[in-house]
C-alpha atoms as a PDB file:
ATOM      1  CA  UNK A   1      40.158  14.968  49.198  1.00  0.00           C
ATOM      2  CA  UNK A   2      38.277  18.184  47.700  1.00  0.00           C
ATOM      3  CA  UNK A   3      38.961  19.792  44.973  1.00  0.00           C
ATOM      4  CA  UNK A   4      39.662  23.356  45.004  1.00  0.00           C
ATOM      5  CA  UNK A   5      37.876  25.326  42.850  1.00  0.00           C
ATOM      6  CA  UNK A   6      39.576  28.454  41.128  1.00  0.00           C
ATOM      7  CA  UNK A   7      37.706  31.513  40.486  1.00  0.00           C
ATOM      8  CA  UNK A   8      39.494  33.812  37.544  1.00  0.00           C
ATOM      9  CA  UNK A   9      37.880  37.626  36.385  1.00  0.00           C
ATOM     10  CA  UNK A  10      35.478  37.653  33.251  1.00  0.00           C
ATOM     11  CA  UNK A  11      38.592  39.343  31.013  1.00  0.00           C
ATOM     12  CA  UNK A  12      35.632  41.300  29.900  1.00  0.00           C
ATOM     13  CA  UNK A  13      33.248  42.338  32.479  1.00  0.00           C
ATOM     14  CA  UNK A  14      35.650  41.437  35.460  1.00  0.00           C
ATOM     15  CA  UNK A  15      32.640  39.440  37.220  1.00  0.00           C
ATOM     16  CA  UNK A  16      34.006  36.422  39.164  1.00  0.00           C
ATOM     17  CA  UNK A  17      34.062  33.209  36.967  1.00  0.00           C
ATOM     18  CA  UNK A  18      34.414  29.240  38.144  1.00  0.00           C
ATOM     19  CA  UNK A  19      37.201  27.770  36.186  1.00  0.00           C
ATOM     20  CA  UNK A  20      36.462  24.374  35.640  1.00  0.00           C
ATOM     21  CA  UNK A  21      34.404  22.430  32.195  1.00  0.00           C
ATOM     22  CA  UNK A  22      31.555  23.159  33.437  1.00  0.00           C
ATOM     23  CA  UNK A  23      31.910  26.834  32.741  1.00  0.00           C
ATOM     24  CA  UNK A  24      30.799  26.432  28.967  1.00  0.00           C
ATOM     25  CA  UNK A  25      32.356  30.279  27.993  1.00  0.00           C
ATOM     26  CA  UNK A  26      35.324  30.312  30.180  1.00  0.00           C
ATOM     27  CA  UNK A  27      37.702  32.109  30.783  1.00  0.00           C
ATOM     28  CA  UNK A  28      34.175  34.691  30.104  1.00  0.00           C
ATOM     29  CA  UNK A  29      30.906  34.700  32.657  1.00  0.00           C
ATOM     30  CA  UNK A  30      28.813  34.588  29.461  1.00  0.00           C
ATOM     31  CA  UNK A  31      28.551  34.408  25.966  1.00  0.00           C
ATOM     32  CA  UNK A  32      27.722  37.580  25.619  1.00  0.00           C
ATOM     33  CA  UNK A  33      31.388  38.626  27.483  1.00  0.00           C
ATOM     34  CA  UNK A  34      32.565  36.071  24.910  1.00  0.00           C
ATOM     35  CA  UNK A  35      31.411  37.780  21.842  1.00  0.00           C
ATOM     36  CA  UNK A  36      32.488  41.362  22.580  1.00  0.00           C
ATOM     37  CA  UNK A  37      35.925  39.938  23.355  1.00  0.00           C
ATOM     38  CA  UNK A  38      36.005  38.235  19.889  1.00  0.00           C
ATOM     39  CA  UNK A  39      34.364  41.728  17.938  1.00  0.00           C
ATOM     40  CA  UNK A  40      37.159  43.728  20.043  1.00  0.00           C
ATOM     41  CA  UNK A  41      40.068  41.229  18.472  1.00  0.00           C
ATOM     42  CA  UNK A  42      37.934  41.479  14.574  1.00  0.00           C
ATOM     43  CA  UNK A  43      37.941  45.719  14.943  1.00  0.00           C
ATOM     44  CA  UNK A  44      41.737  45.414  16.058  1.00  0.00           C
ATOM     45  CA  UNK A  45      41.563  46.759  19.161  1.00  0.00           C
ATOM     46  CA  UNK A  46      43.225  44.354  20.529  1.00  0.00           C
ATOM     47  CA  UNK A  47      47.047  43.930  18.756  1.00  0.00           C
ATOM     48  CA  UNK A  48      49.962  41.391  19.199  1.00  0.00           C
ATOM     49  CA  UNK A  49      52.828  43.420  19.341  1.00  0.00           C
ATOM     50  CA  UNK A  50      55.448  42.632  16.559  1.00  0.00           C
ATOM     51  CA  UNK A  51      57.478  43.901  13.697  1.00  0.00           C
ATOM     52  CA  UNK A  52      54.976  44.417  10.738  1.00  0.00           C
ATOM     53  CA  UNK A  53      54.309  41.848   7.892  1.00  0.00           C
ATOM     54  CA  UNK A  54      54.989  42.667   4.417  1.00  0.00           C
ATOM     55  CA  UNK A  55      51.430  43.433   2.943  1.00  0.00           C
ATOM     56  CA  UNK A  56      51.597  40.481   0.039  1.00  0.00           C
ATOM     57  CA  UNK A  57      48.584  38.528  -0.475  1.00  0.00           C
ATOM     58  CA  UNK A  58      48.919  34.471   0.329  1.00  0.00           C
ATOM     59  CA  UNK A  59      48.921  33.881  -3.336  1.00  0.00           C
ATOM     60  CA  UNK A  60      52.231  36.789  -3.889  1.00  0.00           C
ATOM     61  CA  UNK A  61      53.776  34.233  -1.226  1.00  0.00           C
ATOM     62  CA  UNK A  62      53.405  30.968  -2.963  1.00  0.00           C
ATOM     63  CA  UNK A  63      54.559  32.463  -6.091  1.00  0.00           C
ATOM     64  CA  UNK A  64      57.863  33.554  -4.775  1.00  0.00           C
ATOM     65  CA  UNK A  65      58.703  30.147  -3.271  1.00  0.00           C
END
């Protein structure tokens, strides 16, 4: 019986990529694709939508528990 392979887009780049562990950076072609993805999600471009969060620290947090 073979095994199909699936092929999913580079989320960044769009180039065809081989799902399967031998892809070391999927769901990305490379780890270049990788890295701009992860800079995109540190500069906030990239957002979760969601109601806001109150803007105290960790440490205002434990203190009110």
């Amino acid at each position: 019986m073979s095994e199909t392979v699936r092929i999913v887009p580079c989320p960044t780049c769009r180039k065809p990529v081989k799902w399967s562990p031998a892809s070391r950076y999927r769901p990305f072609c490379s780890e270049r694709c990788r890295l701009i993805d992860f800079g995109a999600w540190a500069d906030e471009r990239y957002k979760i939508p969601g109601e806001p969060l109150d803007d105290l620290s960790s440490d205002e947090m434990d203190e009110e528990q």
